[in-house]
N, C-alpha and C. Protein backbone atom coordinates (compact mmCIF):
# COMPACT_ATOMS: atom_id res chain seq x y z
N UNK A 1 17.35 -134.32 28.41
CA UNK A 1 17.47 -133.16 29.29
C UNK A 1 16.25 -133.07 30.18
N UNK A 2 16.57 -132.98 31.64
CA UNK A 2 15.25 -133.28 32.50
C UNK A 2 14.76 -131.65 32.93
N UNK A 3 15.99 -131.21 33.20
CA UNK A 3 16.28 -129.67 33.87
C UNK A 3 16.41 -128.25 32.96
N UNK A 4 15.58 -127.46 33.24
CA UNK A 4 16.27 -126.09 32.22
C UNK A 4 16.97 -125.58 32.90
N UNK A 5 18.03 -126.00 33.87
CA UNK A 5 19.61 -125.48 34.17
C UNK A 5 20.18 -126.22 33.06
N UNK A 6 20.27 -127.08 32.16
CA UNK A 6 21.15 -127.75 31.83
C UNK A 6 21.72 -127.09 30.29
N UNK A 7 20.87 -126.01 29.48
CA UNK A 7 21.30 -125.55 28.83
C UNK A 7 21.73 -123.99 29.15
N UNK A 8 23.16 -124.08 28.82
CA UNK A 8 23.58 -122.49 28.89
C UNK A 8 22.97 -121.52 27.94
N UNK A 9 23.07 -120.21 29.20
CA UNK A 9 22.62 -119.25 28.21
C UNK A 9 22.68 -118.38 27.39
N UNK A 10 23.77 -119.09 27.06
CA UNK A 10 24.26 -118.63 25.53
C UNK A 10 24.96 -119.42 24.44
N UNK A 11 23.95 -119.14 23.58
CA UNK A 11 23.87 -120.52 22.35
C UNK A 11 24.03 -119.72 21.22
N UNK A 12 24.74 -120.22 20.48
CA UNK A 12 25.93 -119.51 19.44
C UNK A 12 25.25 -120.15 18.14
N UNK A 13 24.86 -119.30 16.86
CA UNK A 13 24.68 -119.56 15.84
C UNK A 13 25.90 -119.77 14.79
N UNK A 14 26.27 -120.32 14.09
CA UNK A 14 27.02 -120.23 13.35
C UNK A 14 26.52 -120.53 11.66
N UNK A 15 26.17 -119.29 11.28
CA UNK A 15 24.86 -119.58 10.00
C UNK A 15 26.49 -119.58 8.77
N UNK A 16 26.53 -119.97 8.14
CA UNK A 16 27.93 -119.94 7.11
C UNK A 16 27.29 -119.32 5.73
N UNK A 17 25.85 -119.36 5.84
CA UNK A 17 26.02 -117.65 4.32
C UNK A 17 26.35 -116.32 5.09
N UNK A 18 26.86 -116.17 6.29
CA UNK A 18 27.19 -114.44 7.02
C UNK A 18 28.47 -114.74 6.57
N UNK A 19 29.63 -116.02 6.42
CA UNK A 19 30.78 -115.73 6.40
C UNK A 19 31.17 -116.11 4.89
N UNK A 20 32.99 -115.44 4.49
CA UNK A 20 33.12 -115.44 3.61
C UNK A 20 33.00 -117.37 3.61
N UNK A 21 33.25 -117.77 1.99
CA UNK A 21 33.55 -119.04 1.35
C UNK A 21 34.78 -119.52 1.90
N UNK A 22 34.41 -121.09 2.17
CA UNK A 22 36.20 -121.71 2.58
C UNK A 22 35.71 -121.93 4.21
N UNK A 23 36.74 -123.03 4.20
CA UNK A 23 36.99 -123.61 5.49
C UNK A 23 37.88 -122.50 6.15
N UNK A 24 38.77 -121.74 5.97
CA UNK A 24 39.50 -121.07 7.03
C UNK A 24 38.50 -119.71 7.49
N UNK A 25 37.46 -118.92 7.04
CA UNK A 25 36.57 -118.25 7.95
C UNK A 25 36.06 -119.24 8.99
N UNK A 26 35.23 -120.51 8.55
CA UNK A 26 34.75 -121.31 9.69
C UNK A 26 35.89 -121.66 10.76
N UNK A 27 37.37 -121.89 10.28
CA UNK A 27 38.28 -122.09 11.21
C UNK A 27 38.49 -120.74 12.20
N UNK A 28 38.37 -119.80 11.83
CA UNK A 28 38.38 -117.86 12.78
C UNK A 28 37.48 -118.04 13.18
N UNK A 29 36.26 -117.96 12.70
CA UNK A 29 35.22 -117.72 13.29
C UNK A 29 35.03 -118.78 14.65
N UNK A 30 34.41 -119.78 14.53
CA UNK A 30 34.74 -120.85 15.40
C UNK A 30 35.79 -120.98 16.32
N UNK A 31 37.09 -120.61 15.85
CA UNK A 31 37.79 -120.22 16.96
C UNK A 31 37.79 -119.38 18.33
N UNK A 32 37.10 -118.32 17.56
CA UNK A 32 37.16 -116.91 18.02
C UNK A 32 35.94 -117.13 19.28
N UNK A 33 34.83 -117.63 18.77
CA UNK A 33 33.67 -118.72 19.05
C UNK A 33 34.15 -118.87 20.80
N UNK A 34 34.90 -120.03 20.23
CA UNK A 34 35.41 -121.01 21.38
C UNK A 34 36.44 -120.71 22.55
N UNK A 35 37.29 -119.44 21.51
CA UNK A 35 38.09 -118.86 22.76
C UNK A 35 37.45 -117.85 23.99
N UNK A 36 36.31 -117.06 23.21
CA UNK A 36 35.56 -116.26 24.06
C UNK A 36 34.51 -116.87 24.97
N UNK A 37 34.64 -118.25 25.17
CA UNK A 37 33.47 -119.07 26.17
C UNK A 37 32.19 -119.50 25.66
N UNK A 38 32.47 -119.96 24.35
CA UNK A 38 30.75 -120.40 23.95
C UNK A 38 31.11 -121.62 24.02
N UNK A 39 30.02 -122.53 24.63
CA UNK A 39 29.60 -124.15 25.38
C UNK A 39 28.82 -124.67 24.18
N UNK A 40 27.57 -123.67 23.87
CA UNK A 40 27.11 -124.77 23.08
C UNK A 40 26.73 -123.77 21.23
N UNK A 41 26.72 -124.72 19.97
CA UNK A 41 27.17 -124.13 19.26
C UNK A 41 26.36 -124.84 18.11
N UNK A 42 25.49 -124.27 16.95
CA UNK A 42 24.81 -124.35 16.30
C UNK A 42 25.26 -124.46 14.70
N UNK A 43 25.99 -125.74 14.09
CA UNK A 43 26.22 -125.14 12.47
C UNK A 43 25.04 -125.51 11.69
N UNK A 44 24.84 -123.84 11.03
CA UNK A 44 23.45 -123.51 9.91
C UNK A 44 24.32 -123.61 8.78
N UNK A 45 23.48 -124.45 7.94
CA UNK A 45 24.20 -123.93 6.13
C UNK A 45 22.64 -124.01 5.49
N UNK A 46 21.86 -123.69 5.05
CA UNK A 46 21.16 -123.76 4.35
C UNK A 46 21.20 -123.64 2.85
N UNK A 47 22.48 -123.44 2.15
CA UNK A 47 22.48 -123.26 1.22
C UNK A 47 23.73 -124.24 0.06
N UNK A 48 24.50 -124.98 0.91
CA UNK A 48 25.77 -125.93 0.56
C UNK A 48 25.10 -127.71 0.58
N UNK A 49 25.71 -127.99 -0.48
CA UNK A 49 25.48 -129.37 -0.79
C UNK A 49 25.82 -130.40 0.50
N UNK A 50 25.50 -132.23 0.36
CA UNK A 50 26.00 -132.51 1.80
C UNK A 50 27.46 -132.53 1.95
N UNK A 51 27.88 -132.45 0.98
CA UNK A 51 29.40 -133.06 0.82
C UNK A 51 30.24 -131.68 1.92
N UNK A 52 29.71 -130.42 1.29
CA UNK A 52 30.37 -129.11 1.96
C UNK A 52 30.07 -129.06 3.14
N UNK A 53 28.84 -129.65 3.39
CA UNK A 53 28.37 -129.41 4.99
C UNK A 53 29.45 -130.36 6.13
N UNK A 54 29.17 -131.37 5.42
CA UNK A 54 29.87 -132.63 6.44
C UNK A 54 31.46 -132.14 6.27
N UNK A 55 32.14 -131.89 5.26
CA UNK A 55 33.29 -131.29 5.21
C UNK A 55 33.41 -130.42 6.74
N UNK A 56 32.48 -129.49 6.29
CA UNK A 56 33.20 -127.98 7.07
C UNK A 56 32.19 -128.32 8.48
N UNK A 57 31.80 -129.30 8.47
CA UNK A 57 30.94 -130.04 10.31
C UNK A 57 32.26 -130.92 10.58
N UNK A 58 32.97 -131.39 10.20
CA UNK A 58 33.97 -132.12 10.57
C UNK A 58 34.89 -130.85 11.11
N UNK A 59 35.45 -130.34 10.89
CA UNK A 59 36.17 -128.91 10.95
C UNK A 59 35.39 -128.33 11.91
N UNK A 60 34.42 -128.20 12.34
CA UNK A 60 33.60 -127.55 13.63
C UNK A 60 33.67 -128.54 14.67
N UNK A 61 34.17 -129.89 14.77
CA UNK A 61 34.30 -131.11 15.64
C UNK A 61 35.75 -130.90 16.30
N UNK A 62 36.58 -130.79 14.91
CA UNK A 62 37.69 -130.59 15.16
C UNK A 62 38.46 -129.48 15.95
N UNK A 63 37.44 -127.87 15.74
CA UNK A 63 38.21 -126.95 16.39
C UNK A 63 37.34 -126.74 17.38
N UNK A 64 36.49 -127.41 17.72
CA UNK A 64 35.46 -126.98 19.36
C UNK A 64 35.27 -128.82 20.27
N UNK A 65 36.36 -128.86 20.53
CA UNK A 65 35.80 -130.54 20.91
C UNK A 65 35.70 -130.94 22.20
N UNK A 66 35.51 -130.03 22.55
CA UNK A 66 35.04 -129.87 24.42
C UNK A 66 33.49 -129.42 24.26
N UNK A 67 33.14 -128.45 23.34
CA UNK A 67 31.95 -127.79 23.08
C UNK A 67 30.75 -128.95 22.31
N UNK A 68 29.40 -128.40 23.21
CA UNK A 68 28.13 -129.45 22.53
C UNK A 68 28.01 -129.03 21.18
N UNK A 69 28.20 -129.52 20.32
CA UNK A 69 27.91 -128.89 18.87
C UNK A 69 26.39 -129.12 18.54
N UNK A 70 25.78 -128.69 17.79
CA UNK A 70 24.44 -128.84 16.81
C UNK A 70 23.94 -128.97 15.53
N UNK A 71 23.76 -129.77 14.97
CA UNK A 71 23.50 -129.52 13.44
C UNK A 71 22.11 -129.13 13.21
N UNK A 72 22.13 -128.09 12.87
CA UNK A 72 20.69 -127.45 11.86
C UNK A 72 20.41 -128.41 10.41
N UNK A 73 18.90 -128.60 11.05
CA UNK A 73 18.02 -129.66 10.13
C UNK A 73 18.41 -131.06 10.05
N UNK A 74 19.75 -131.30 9.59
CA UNK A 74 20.13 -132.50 8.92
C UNK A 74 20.76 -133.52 10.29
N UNK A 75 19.73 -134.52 10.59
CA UNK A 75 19.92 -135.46 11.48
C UNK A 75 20.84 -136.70 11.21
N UNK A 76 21.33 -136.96 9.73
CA UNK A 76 21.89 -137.63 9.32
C UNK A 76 23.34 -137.15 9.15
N UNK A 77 23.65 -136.08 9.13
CA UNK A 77 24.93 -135.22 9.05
C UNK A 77 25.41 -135.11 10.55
N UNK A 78 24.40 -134.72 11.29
CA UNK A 78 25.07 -134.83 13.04
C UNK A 78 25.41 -136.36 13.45
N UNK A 79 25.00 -137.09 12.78
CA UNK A 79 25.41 -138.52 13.39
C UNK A 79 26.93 -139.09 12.39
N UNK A 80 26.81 -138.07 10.76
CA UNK A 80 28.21 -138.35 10.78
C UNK A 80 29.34 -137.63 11.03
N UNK A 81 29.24 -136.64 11.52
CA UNK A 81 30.26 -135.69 11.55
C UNK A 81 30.23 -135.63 13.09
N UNK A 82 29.31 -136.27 14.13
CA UNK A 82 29.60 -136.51 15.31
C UNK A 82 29.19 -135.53 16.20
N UNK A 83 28.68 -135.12 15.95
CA UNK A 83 27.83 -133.67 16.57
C UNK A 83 26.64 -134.59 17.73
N UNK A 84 26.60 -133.39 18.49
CA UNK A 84 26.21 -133.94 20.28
C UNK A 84 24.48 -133.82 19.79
N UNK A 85 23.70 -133.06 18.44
CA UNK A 85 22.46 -132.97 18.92
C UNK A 85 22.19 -132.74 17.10
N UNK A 86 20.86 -132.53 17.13
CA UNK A 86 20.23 -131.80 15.91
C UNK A 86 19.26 -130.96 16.07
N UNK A 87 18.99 -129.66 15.59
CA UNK A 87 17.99 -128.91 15.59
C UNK A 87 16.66 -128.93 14.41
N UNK A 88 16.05 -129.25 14.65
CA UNK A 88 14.70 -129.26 13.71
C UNK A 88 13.55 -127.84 13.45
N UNK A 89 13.43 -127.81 12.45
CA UNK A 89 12.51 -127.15 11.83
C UNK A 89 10.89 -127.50 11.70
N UNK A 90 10.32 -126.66 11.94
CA UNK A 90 8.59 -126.92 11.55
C UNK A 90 8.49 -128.11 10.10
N UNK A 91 9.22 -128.09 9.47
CA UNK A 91 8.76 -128.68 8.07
C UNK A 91 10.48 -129.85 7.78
N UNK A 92 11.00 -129.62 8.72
CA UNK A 92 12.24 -130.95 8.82
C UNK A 92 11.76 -132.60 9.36
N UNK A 93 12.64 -133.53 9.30
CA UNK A 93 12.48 -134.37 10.12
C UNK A 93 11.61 -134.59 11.12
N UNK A 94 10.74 -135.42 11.46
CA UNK A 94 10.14 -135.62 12.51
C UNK A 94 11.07 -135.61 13.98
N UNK A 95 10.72 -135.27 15.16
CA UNK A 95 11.31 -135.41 16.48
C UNK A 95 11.63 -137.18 16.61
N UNK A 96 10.67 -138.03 16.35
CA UNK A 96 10.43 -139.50 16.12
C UNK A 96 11.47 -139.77 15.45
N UNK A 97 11.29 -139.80 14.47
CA UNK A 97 12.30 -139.30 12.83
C UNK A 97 13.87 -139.21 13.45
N UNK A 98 13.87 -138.31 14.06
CA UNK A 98 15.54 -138.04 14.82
C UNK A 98 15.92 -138.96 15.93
N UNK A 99 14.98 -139.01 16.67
CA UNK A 99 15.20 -140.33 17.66
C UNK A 99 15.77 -141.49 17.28
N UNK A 100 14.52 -141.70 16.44
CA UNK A 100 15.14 -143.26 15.64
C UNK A 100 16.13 -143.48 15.32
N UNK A 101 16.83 -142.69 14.33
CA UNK A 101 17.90 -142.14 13.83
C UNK A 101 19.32 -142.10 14.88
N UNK A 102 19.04 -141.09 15.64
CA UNK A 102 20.27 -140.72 16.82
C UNK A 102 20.27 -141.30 17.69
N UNK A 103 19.35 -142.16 18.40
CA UNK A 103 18.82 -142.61 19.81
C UNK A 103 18.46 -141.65 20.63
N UNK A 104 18.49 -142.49 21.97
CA UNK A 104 18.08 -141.42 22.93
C UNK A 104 19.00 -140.91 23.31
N UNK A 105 20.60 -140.52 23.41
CA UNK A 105 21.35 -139.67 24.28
C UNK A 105 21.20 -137.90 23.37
N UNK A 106 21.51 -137.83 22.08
CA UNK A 106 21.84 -136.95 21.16
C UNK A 106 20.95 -135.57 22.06
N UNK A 107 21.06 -134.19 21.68
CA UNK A 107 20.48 -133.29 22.03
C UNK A 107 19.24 -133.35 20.79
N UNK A 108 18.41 -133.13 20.75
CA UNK A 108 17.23 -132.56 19.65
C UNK A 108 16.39 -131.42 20.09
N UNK A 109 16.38 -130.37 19.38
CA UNK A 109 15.35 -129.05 19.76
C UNK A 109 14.21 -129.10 18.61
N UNK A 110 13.76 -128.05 18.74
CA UNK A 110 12.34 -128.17 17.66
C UNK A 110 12.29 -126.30 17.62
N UNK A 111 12.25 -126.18 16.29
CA UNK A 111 11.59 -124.41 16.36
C UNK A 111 9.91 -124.48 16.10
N UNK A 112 9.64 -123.17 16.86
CA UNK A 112 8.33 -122.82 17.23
C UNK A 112 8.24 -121.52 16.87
N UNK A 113 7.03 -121.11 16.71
CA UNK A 113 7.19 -119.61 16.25
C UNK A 113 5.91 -119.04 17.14
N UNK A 114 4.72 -119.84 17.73
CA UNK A 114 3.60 -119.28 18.52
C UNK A 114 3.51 -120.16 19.72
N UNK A 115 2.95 -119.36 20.38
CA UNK A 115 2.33 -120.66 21.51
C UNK A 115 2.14 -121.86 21.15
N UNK A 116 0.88 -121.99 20.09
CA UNK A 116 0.44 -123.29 20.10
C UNK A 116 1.24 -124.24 19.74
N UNK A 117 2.80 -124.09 18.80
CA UNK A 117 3.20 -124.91 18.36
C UNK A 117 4.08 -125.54 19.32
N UNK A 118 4.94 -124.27 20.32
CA UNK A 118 5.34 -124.63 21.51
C UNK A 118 4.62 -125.57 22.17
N UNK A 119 3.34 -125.19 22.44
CA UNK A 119 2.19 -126.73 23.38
C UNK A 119 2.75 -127.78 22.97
N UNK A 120 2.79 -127.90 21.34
CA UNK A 120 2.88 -129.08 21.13
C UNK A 120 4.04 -129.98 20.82
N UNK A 121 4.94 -128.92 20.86
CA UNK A 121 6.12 -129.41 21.14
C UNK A 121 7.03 -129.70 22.22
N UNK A 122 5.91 -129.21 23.17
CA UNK A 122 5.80 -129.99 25.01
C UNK A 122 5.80 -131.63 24.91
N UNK A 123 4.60 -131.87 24.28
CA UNK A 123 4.38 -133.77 24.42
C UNK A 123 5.46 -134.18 23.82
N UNK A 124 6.61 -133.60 22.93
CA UNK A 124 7.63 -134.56 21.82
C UNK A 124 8.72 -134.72 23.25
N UNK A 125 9.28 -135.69 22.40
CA UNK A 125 10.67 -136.37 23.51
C UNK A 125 11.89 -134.67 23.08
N UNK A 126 11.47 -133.65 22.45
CA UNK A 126 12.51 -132.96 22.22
C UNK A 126 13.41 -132.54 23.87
N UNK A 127 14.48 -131.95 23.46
CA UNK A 127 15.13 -131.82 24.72
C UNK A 127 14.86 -130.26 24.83
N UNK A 128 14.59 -129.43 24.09
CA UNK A 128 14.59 -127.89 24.11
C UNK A 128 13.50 -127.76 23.42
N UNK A 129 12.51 -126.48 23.58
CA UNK A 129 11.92 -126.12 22.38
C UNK A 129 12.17 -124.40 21.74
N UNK A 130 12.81 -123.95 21.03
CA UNK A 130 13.04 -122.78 20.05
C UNK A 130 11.71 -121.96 19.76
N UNK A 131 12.03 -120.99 20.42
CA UNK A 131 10.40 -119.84 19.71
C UNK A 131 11.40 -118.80 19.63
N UNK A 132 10.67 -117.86 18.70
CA UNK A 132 11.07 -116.93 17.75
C UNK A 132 10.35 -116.42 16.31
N UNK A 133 10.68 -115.92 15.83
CA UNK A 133 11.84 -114.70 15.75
C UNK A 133 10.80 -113.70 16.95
N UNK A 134 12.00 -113.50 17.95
CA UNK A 134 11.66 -112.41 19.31
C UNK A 134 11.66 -110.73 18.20
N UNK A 135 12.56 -110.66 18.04
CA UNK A 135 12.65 -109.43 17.02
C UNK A 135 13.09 -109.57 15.97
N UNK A 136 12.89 -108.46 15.28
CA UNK A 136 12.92 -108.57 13.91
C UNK A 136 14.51 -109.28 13.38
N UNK A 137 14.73 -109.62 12.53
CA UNK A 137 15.65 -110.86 12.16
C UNK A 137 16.12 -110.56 10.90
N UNK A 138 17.44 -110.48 10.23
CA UNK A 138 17.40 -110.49 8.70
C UNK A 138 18.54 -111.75 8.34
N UNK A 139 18.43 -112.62 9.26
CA UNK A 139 19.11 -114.07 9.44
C UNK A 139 18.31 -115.13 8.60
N UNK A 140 16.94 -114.38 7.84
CA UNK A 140 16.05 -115.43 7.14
C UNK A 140 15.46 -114.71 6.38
N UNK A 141 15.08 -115.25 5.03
CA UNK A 141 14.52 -115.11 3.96
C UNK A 141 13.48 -114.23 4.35
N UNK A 142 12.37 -115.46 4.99
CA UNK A 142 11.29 -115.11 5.04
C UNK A 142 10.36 -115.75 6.33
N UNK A 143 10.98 -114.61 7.07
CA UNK A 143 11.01 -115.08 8.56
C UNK A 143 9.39 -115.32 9.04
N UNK A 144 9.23 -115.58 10.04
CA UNK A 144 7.70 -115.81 10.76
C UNK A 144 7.44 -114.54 11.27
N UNK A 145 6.64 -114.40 11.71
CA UNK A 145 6.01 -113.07 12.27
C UNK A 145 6.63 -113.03 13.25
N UNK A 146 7.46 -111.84 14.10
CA UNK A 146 7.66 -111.62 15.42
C UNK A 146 6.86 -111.69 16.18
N UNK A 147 7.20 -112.34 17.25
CA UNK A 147 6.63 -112.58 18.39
C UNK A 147 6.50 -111.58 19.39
N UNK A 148 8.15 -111.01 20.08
CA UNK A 148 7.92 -110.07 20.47
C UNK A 148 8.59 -110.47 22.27
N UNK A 149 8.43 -110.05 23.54
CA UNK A 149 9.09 -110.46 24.97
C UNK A 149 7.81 -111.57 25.26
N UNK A 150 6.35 -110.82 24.50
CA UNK A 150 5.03 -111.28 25.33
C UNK A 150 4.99 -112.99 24.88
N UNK A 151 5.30 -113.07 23.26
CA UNK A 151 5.38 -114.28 22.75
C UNK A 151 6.33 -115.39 23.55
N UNK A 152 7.41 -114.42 23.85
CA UNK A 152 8.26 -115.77 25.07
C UNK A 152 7.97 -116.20 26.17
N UNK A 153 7.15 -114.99 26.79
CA UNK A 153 6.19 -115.09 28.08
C UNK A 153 5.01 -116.43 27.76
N UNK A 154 4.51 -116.36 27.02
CA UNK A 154 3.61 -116.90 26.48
C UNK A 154 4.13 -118.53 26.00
N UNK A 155 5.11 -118.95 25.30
CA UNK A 155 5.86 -119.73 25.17
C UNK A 155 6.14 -120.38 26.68
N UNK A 156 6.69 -119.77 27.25
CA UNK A 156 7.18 -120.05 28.61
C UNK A 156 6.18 -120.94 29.31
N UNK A 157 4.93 -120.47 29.30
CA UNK A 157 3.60 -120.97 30.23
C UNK A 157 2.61 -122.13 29.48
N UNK A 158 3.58 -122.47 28.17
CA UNK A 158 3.10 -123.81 27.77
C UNK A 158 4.03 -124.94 27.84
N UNK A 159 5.30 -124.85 28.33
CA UNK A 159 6.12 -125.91 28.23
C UNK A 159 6.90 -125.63 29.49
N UNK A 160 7.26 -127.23 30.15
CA UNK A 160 8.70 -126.88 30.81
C UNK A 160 9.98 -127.61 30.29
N UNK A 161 10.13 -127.13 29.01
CA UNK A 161 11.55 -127.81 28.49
C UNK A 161 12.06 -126.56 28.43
N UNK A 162 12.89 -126.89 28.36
CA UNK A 162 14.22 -125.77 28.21
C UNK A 162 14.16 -125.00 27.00
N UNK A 163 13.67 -123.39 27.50
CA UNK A 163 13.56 -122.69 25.97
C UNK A 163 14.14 -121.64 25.68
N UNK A 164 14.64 -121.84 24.46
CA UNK A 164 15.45 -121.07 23.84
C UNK A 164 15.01 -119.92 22.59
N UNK A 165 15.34 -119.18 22.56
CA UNK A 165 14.61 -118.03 22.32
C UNK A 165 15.67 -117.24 21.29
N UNK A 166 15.14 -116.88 19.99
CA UNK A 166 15.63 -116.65 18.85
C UNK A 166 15.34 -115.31 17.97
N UNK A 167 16.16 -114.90 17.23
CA UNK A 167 15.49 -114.15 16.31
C UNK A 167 15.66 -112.69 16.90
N UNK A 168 17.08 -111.89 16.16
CA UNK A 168 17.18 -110.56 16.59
C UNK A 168 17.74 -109.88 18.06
N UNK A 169 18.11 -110.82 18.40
CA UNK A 169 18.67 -111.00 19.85
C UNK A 169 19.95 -110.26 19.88
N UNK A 170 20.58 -109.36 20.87
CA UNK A 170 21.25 -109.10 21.04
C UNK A 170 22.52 -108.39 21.72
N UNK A 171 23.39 -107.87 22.20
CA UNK A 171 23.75 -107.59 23.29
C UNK A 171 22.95 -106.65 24.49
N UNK A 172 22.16 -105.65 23.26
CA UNK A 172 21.38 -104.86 24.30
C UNK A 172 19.96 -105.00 24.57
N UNK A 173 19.56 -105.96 24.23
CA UNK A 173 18.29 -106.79 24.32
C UNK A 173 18.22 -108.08 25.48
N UNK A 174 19.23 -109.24 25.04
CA UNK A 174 19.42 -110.54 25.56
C UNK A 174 18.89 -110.30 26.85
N UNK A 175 19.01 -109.31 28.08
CA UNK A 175 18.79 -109.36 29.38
C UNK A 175 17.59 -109.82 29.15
N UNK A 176 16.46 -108.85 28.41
CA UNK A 176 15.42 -108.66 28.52
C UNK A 176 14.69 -110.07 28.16
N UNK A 177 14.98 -110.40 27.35
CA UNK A 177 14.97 -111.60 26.67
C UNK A 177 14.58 -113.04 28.00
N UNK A 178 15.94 -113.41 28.60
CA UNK A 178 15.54 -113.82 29.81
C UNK A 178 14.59 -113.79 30.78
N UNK A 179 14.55 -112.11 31.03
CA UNK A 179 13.30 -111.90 31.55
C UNK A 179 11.87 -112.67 31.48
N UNK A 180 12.14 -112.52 30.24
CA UNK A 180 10.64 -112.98 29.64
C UNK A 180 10.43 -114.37 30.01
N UNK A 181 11.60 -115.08 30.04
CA UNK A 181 10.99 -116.47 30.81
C UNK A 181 11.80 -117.41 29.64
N UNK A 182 12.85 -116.92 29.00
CA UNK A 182 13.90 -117.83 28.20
C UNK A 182 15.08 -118.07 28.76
N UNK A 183 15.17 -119.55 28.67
CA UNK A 183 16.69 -120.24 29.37
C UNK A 183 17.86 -120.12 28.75
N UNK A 184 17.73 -119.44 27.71
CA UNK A 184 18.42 -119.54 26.89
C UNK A 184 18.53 -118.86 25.05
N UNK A 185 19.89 -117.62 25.24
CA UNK A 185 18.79 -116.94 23.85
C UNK A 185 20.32 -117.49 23.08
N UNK A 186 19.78 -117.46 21.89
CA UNK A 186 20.31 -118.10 20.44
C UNK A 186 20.76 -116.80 19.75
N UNK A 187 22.03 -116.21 19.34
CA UNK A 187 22.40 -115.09 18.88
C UNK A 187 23.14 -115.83 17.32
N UNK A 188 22.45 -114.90 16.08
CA UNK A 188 23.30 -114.91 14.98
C UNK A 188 24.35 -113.91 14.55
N UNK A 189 23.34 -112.64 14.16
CA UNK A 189 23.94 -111.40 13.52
C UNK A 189 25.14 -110.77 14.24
N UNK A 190 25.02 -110.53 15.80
CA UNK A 190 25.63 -109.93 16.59
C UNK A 190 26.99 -110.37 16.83
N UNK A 191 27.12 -111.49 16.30
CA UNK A 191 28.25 -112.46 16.26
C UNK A 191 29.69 -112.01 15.16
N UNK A 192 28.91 -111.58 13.98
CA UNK A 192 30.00 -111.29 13.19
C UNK A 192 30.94 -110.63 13.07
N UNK A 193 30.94 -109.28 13.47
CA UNK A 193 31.75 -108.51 13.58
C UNK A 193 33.03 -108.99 14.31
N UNK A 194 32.48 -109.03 15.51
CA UNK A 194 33.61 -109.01 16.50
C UNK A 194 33.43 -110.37 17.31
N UNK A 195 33.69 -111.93 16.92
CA UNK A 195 33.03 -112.87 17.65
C UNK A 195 33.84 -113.15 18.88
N UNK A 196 34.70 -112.72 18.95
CA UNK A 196 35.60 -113.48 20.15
C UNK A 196 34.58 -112.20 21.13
N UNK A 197 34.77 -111.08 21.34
CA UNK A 197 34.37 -110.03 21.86
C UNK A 197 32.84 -109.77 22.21
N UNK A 198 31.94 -110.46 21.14
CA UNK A 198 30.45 -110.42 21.24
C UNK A 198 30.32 -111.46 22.00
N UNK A 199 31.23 -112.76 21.95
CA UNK A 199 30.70 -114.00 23.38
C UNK A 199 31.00 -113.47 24.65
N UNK A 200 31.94 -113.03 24.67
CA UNK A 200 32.58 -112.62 26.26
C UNK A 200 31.38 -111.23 26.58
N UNK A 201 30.92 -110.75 26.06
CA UNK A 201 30.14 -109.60 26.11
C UNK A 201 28.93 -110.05 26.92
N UNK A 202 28.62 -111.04 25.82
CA UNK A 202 27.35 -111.89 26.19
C UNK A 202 27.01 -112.46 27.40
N UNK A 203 28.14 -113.14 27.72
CA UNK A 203 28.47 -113.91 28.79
C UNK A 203 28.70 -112.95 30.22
N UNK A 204 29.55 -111.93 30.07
CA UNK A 204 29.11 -110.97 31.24
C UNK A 204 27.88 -110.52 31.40
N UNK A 205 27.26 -110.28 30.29
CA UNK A 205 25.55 -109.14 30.35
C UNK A 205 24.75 -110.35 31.27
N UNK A 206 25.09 -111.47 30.80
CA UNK A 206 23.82 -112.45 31.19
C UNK A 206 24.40 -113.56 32.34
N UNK A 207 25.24 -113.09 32.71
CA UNK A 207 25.80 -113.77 34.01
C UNK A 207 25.75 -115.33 34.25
């Protein structure tokens, strides 16, 4: 990715401990996902063996296959279940690590939680870099310190990759969010209720 036009701005979490057990929530949900205009699309499991993951990542191939998909953490699961990218963690896979692995076309992001880590996730071949949690978050255990609009501002003026911006985000926030100097915000929570309805929402607020 050379350009931060190239990621839309609105990037869809799909964390699978918010939904019930079973492949047919991921089949609604994801649907609902895909009918309301989400492009690009994030599956989180942090808590399912590989067997369940690659299962129910095959099933996210299957019902979004126009859409860039993402796999959270596991770089070896996006290359079998066919997924367009992988997202990395502070303490996951190396960026190197994923390269090697995926080559060069695949998407790869990196999460950041301060400036400095953003800097340094300027020099990696990543295609995006992730800062967050913007606001407070209950999408994680034991989240990083909020950052806050200033932290994305701040983020913003150390990198020019395409950044995406996380953590507490949500319909009546996201504008602001942008503002701050993000290409792109990453929504979990706001999603559940009503997902067909919270993308299309999204997608008008942020034009």
């Amino acid at each position: 990715m050379s350009t931060r036009s190239q990621l839309p701005r609105f990037y869809a979490i799909v964390d699978a401990s918010l939904l019930p057990p079973g492949l047919s929530a991921i089949d609604s949900f994801v649907g609902d996902l895909v009918a309301g205009g989400a492009t690009l699309l994030q599956y989180r499991n942090k808590v399912a063996n590989s067997a369940t993951m690659l299962s129910q990542a095959r099933e996210f191939r299957r019902l979004a296959p126009n859409a860039r998909l993402v796999m959270n953490d596991r770089a070896d699961l996006c290359l079998a279940a066919g997924f367009d990218g992988v997202h990395l963690g502070q303490d996951d896979l190396s960026i190197a690590g994923a390269r090697s692995l995926l080559g060069p076309g695949p998407l790869v992001g990196l999460s950041t939680h301060n400036p400095e880590q953003a800097r340094e996730a300027d020099t990696t071949t990543a295609d995006y870099v992730a800062i967050g949690p913007v606001f407070a978050t209950r999408s994680k255990r034991n989240p990083d310190p909020v950052i806050g609009l200033e932290g994305v501002a701040q983020a913003r003026r150390t990198t020019g990759k395409p950044l995406v911006a996380i953590g507490g985000i949500d319909r009546r926030n996201c504008r602001d969010v942008i503002a701050a100097g993000a290409d792109s915000v990453a929504v979990i929570s706001d999603l559940i209720e009503s997902p067909r309805k919270s993308v299309e929402d999204f997608l008008r607020i942020l034009g």
